[in-house]
Protein backbone atom coordinates (compact mmCIF):
# COMPACT_ATOMS: atom_id res chain seq x y z
CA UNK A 1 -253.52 30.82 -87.29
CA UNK A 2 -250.25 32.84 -87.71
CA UNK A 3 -246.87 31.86 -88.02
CA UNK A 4 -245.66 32.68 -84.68
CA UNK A 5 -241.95 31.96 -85.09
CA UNK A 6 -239.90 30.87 -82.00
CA UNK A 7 -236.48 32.41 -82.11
CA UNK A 8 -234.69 29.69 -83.38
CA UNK A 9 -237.02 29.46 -86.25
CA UNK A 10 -236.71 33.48 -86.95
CA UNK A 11 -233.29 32.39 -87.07
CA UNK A 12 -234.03 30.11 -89.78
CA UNK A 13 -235.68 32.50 -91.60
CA UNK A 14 -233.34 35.02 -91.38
CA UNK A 15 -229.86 32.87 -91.94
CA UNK A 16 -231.63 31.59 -95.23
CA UNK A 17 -232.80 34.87 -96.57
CA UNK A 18 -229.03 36.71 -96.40
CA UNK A 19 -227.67 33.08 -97.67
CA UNK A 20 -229.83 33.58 -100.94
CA UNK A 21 -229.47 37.47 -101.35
CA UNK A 22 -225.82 36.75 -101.17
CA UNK A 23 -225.53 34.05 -103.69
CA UNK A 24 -228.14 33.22 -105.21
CA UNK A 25 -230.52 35.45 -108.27
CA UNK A 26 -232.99 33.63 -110.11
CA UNK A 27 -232.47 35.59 -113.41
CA UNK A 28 -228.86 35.50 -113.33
CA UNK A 29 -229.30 31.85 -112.67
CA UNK A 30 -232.17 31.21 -114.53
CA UNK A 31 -230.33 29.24 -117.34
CA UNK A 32 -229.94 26.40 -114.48
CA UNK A 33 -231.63 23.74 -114.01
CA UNK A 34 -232.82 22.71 -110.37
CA UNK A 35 -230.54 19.89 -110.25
CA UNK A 36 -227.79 21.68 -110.91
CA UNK A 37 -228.02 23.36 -108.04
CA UNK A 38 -226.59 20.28 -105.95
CA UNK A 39 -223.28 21.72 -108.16
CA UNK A 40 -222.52 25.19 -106.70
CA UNK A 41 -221.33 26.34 -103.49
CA UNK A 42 -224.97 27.91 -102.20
CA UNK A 43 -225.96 23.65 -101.57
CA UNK A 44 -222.68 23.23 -100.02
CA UNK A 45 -222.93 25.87 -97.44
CA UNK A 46 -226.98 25.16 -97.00
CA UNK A 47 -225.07 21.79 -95.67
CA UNK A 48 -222.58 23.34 -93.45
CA UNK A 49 -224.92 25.81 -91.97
CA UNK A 50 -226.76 22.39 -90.88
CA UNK A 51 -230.51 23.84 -93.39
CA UNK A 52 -229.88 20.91 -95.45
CA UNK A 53 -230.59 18.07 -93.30
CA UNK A 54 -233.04 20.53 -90.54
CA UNK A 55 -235.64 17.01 -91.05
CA UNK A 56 -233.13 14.24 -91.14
CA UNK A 57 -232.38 12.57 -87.75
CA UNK A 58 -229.61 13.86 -85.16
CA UNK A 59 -227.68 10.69 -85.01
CA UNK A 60 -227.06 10.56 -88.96
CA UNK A 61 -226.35 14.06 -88.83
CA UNK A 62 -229.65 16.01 -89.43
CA UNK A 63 -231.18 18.92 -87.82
CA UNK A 64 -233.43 16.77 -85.50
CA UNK A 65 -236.30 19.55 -86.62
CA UNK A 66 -239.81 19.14 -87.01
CA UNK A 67 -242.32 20.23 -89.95
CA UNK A 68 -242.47 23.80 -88.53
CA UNK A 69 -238.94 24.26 -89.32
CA UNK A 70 -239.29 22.64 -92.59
CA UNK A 71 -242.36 24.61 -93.68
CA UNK A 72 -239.95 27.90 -92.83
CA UNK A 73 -236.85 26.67 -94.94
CA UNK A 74 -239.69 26.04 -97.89
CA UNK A 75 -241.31 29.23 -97.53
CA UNK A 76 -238.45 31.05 -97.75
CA UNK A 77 -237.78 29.14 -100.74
CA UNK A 78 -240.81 29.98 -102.87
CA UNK A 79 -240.24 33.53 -101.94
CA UNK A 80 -236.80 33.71 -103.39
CA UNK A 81 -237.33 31.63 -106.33
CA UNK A 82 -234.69 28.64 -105.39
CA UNK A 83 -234.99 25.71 -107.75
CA UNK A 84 -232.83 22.88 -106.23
CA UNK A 85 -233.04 19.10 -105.16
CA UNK A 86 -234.43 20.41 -102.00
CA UNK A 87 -238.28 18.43 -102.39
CA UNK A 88 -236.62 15.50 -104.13
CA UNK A 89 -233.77 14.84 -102.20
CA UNK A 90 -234.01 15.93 -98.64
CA UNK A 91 -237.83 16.13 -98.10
CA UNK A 92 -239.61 13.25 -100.25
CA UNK A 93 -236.59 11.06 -100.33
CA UNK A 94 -235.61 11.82 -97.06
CA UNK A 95 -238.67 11.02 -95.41
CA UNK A 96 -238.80 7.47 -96.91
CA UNK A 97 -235.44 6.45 -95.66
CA UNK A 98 -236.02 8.29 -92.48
CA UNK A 99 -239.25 6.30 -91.85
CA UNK A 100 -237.65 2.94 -93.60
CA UNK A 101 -236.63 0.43 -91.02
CA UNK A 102 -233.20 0.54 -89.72
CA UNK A 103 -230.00 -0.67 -91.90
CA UNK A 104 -227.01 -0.11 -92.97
CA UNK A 105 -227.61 1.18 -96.34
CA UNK A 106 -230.59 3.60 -94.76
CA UNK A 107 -227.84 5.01 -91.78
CA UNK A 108 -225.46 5.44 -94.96
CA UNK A 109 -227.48 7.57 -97.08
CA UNK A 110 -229.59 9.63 -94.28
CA UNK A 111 -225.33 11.17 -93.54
CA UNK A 112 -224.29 11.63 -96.98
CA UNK A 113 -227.61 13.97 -97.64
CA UNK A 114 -227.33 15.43 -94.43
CA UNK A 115 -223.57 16.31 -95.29
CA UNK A 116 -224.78 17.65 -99.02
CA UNK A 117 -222.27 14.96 -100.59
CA UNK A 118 -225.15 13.13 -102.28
CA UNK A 119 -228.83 13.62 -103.98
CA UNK A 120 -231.51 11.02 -103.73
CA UNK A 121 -234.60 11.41 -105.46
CA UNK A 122 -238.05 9.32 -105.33
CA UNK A 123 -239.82 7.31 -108.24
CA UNK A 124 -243.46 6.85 -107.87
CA UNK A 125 -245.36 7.84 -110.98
CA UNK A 126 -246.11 5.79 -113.49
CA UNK A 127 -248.33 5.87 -116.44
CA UNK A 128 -252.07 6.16 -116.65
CA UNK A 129 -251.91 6.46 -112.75
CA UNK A 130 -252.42 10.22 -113.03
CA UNK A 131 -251.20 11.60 -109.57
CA UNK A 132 -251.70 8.65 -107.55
CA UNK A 133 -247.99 7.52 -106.09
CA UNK A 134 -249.48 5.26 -104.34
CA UNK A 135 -249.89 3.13 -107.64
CA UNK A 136 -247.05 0.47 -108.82
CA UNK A 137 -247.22 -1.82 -111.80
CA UNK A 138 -243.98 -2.62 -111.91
CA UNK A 139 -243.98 -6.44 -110.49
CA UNK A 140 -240.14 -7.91 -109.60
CA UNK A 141 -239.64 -11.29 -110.93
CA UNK A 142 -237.12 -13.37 -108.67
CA UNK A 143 -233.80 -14.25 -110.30
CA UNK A 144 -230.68 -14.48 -108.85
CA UNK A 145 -228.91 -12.48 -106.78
CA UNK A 146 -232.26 -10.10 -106.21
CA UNK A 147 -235.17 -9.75 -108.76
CA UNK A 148 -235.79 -8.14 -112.26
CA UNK A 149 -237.31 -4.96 -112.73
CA UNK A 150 -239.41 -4.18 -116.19
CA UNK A 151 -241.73 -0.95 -116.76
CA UNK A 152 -241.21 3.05 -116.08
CA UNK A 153 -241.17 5.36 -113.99
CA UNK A 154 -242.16 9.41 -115.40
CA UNK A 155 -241.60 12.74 -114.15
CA UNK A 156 -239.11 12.05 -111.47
CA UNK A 157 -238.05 14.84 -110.10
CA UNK A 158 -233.90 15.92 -110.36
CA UNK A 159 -233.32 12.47 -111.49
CA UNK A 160 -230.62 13.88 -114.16
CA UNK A 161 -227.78 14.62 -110.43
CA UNK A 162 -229.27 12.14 -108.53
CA UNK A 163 -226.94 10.24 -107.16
CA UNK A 164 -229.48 6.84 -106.41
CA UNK A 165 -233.48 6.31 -107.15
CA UNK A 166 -236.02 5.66 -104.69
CA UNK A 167 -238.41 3.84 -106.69
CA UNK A 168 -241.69 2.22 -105.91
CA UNK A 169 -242.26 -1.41 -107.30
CA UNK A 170 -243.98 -4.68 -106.00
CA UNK A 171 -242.08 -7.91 -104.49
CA UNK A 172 -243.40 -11.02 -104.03
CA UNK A 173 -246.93 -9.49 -104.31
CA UNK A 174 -246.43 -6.47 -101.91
CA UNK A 175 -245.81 -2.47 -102.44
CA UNK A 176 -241.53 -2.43 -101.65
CA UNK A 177 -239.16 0.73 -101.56
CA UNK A 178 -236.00 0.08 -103.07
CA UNK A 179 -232.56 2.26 -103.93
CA UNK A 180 -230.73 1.73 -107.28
CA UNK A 181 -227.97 3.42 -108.51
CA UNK A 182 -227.87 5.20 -111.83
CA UNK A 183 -225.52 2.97 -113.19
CA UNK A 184 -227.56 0.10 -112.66
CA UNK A 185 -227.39 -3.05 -115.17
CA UNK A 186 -230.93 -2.51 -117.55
CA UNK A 187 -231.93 0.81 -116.03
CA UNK A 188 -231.62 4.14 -118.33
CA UNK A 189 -232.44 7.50 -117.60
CA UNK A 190 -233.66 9.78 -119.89
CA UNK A 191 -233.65 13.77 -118.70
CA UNK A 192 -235.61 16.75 -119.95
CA UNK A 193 -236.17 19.82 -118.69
CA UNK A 194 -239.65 20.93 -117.46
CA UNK A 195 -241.79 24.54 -117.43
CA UNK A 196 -240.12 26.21 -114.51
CA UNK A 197 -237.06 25.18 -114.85
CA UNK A 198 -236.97 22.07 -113.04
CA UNK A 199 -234.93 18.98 -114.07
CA UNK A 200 -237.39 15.67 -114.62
CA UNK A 201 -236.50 12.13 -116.02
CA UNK A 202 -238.06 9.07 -117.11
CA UNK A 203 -236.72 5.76 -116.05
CA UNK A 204 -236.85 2.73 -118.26
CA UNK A 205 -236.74 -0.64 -116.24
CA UNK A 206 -235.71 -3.75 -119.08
CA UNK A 207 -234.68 -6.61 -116.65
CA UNK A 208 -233.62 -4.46 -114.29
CA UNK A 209 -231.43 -6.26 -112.04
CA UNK A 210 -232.11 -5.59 -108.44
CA UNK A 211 -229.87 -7.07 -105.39
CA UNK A 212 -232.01 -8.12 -102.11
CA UNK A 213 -229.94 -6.00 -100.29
CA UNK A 214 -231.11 -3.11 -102.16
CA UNK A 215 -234.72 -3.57 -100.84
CA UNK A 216 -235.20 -1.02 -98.01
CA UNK A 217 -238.73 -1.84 -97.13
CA UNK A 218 -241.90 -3.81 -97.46
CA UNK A 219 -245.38 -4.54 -97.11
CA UNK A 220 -246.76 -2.17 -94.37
CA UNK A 221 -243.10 -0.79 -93.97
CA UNK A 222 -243.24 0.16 -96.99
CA UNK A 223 -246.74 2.19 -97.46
CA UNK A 224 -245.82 4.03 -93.95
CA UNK A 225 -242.37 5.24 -95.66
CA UNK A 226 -244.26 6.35 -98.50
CA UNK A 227 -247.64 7.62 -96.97
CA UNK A 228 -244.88 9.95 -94.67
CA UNK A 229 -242.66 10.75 -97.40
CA UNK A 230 -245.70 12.00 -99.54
CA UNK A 231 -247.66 13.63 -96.53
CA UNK A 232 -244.21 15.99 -95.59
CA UNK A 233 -243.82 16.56 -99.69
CA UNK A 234 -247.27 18.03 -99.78
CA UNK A 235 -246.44 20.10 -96.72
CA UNK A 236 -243.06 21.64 -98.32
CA UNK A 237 -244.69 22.41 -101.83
CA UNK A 238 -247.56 24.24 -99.96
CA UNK A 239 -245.01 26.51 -97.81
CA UNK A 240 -243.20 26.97 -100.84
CA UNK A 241 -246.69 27.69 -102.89
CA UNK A 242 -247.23 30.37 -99.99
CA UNK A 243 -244.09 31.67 -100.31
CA UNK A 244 -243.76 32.16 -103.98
CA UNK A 245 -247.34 33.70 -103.48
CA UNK A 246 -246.16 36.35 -100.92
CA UNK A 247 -243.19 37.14 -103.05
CA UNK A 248 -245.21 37.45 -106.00
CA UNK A 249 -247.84 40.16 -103.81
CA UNK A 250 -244.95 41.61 -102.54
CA UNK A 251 -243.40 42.88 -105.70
CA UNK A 252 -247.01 43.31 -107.15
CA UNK A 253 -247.96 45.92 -104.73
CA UNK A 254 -244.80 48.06 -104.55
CA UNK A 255 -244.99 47.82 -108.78
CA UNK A 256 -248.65 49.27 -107.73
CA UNK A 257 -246.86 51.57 -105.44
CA UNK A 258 -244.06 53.12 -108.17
CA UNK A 259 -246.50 53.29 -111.53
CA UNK A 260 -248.54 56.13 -112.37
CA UNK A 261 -250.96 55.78 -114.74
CA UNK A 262 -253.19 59.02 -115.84
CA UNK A 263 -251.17 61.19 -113.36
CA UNK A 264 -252.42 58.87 -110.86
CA UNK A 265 -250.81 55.91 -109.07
CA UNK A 266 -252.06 52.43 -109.58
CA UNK A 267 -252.38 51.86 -105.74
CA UNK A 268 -254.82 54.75 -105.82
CA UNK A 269 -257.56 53.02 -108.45
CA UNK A 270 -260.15 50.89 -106.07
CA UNK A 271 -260.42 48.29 -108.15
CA UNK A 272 -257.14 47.24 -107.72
CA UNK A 273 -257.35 47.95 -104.42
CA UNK A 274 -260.18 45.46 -103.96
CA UNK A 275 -258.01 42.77 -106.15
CA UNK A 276 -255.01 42.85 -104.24
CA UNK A 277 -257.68 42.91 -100.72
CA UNK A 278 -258.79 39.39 -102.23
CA UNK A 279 -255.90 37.78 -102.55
CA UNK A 280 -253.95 39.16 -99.40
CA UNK A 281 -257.18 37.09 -97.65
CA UNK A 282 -257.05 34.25 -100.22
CA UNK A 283 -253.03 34.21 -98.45
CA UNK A 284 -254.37 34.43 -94.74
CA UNK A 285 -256.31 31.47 -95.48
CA UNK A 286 -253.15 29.39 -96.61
CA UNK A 287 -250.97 31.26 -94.68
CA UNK A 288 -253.37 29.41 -91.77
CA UNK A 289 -253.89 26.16 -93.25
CA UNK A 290 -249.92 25.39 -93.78
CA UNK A 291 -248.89 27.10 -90.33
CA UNK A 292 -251.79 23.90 -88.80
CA UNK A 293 -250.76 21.54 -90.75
CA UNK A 294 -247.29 22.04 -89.85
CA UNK A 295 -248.76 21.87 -86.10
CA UNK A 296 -250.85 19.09 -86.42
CA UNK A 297 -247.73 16.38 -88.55
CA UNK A 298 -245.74 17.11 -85.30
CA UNK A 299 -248.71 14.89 -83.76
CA UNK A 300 -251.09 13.68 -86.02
CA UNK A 301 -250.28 10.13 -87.91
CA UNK A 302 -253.22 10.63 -90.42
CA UNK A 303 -251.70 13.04 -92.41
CA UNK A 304 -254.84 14.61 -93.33
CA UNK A 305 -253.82 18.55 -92.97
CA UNK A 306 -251.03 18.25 -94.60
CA UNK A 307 -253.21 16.68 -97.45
CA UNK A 308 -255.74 19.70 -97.26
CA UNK A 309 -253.11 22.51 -97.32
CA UNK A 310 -251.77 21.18 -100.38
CA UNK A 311 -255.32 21.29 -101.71
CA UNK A 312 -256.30 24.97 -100.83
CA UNK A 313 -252.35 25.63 -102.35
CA UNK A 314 -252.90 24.46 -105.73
CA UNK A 315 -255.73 27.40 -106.45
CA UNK A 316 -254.45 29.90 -104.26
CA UNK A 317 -251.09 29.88 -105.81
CA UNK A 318 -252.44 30.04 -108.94
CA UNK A 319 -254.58 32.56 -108.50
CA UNK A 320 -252.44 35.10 -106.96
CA UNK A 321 -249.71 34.35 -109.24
CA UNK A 322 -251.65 34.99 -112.23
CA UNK A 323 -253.44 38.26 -110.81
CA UNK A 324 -249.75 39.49 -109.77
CA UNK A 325 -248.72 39.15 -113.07
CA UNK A 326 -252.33 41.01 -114.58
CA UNK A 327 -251.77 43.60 -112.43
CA UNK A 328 -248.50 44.24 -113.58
CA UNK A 329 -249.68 44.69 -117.20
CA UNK A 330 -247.86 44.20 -119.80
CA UNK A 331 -244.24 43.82 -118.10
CA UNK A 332 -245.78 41.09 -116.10
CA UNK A 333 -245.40 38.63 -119.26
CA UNK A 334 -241.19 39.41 -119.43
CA UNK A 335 -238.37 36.70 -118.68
CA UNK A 336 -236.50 40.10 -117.16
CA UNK A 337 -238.96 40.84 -114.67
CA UNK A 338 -239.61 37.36 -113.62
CA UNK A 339 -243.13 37.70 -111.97
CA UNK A 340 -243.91 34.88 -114.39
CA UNK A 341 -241.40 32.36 -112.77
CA UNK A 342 -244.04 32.09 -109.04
CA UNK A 343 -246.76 30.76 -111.38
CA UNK A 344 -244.54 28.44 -113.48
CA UNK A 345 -243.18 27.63 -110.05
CA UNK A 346 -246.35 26.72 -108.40
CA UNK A 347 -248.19 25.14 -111.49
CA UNK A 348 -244.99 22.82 -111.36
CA UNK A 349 -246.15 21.66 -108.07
CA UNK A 350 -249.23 20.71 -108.36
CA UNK A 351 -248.46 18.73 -111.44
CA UNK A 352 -246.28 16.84 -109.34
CA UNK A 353 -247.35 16.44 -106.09
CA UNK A 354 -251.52 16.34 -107.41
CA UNK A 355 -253.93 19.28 -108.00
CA UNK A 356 -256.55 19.81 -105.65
CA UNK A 357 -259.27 17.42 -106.32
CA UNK A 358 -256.69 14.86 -105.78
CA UNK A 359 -255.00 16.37 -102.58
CA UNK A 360 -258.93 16.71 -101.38
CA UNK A 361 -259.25 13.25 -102.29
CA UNK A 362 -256.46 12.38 -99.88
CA UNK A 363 -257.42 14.48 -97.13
CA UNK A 364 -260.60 12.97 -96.74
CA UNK A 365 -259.74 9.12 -97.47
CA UNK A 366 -257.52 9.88 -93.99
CA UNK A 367 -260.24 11.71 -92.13
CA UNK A 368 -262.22 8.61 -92.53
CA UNK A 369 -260.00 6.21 -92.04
C-alpha cells in the first residue's frame, strides 16, 4: 500500500515542506531544544496556516482532519528534522482532551492549542513500569477542595514550555486524567535535555493539591482518552520514523552518487548497491504498514495497526539510519553533516513511545480482544 495523496493532502505536504526550507535548519538550530520551538515564529505560522490543530475538532478550531493527514504533517517532519511540541502537545495531549468528555476546561484548551497560544503535554510513565502508560501508582487521597497527589512522573516529553500536564493518576480506586498547571501547590518540575535534542522532565508529586474540577475524566472515560491518545502517538512517531528514514536514504544515496572512491563512484560498487536495495524494501514495508494504519484508525476502534506500525518502525528506523550513516563513512559520525541526528531522532522514539516487543505486545492484546 502506497501513499496515494488526495490533493488536499499533497497540499499538506507541499505547504509544510517550503514552511521548513524557509525557516527552519536543523544545524543552525540545533542548539534548541524541542520545546523551544513553541518560542519562534515557524509554531506561530504552523498555527495560522491551520497544520497545528489539522487533528483537533472544527468547532474548537482544529483542522477537522483524520490520521491520514496527520501521518503526512509527521512524515514530513522526520524528513526535515523538526524537533517541536508537535507529539506532546497536539497529538498525545490532544487526543486525550479530544476524546475526554465534554467541559468547559476541555473546549478551553482544545482552542488555545489549536490557536498555538498554549502547549500541553501528557504524563504517563512512571518508574519500574518500563513502557507501559497504561500503569499508574500514583493513588489521590481526598482532602479538601480536590485530592492530594504523591509520587512521579519521568520522561515527560516538552514538559520544561508546557503550559499544563496531562498526567495519569488513580481516584477513588479508578485510572483518572487530570490537567495541572505548572505552578501548582507541591508539584516541581525538574528539566533535562535528552539524546536528540528533545526537552524531557520529571515531575515530583509531594501532596500535590488537586481541585475536582481539574479531573477531566474517569474510569472507562478515562482508559478510552488514553488508549486513543497513545494509539494516534504511535501512529505520528512511525510517520515521522519513516520520514526521518527516507531523508536519511535520500541524502545517503546522492552522497553515494557525488563520492568517488578508487576512480570509481560509490553508487557503482554492488555491494552497496545491494545495501541500499535492502533498506529501500525494508521502507516499502513501513512505508505500507503506516499508510494502513492510517486507513484502518479512520475506522477501526481496536487500535491494533497503529500498534503494529510502530512495531515494524522501531527496527526499520534503526536500521536504515545506522546503515545511512555506515555508508557514509567516516563523515557520517559529524555534528556538521547531521546524518547522525535521524537515528538519535528515531531511537528517541522508541524509548518513548515503547520498542517493538512492547508495541507487538500491544498489537496483539487488541487483536484478541
Amino acid at each position: 500500500m502506497e501513499f496515494m495523496l488526495t490533493e488536499e493532502q499533497q497540499l499538506i505536504e507541499d505547504t509544510v515542506a517550503r514552511l521548513l526550507e524557509k525557516q527552519w535548519d536543523p544545524r543552525r538550530d540545533q542548539a534548541l531544544l524541542s520545546a523551544d520551538v513553541a518560542r519562534l515564529p515557524l509554531w506561530h505560522e504552523l498555527a495560522e496556516l491551520g497544520l497545528l490543530g489539522i487533528a483537533l475538532p472544527e468547532e474548537h478550531g482544529g483542522g477537522g482532519m483524520g490520521p491520514v493527514e496527520l501521518t503526512v504533517l509527521c512524515r514530513r517532519f522526520g524528513r526535515d528534522q523538526l524537533r517541536s511540541p508537535f507529539l506532546s502537545s497536539l497529538i498525545l495531549a490532544g487526543a486525550a482532551l479530544t476524546c475526554s468528555p465534554r467541559g468547559a476546561l476541555r473546549d478551553q484548551w482544545l482552542r488555545r492549542l489549536a490557536a498555538g497560544e498554549a502547549t500541553l503535554t501528557l504524563a504517563t510513565l512512571e518508574d519500574g513500569a518500563g513502557y507501559d502508560h497504561h500503569h499508574t501508582a500514583i493513588e489521590g487521597q481526598r482532602c479538601q477542595p480536590g485530592y492530594m497527589l504523591n509520587g512521579r512522573k519521568r520522561a515527560v516529553m516538552d514538559a520544561a514550555g508546557a503550559d499544563a500536564f496531562i498526567v495519569s493518576c488513580r481516584l477513588d480506586g479508578e485510572l483518572a486524567l487530570v490537567l495541572l498547571a505548572p505552578e501548582t501547590e507541591g508539584m516541581a518540575v525538574a528539566p533535562y535535555a535528552a539524546f536528540d535534542g528533545s526537552s524531557l522532565a520529571t515531575l515530583t508529586f509531594n501532596d500535590a493539591l488537586l481541585p475536582e474540577e481539574a479531573v477531566l475524566a474517569r474510569g472507562a472515560e478515562a482508559r478510552a482518552a488514553l488508549e486513543a491518545a497513545l494509539a494516534q502517538g504511535a501512529l505520528a512517531a512511525a510517520a515521522e520514523t519513516l520520514g526521518a528514514c527516507e531523508g536519511a536514504l535520500e541524502r545517503t544515496l546522492d552522497y553515494l552518487r557525488l563520492r568517488e572512491q578508487f576512480g570509481t563512484k560509490l553508487a557503482r560498487f554492488q555491494a552497496l548497491q545491494h545495501r541500499a536495495s535492502d533498506l529501500h524494501a525494508d521502507l516499502e514495508m513501513l512505508r505500507s504498514l503506516v499508510s494502513g494504519a492510517a486507513q484502518s484508525l479512520i475506522h477501526e476502534p481496536s487500535h491494533a495497526d497503529a500498534f503494529a506500525a510502530m512495531a515494524l518502525a522501531v527496527p526499520v528506523g534503526d536500521r536504515v539510519c545506522r546503515e545511512a550513516i555506515q555508508m557514509h563513512g567516516g563523515i557520517g559520525m559529524t555534528l556538521e553533516l547531521g546524518i547522525g541526528r535521524y537515528l538519535l531522532r528515531v531511537n528517541a522514539l522508541s524509548r518513548l513511545l515503547g520498542d517493538a516487543t512492547y508495541n507487538g505486545q500491544l498489537y496483539l492484546e487488541r487483536m484478541e480482544a
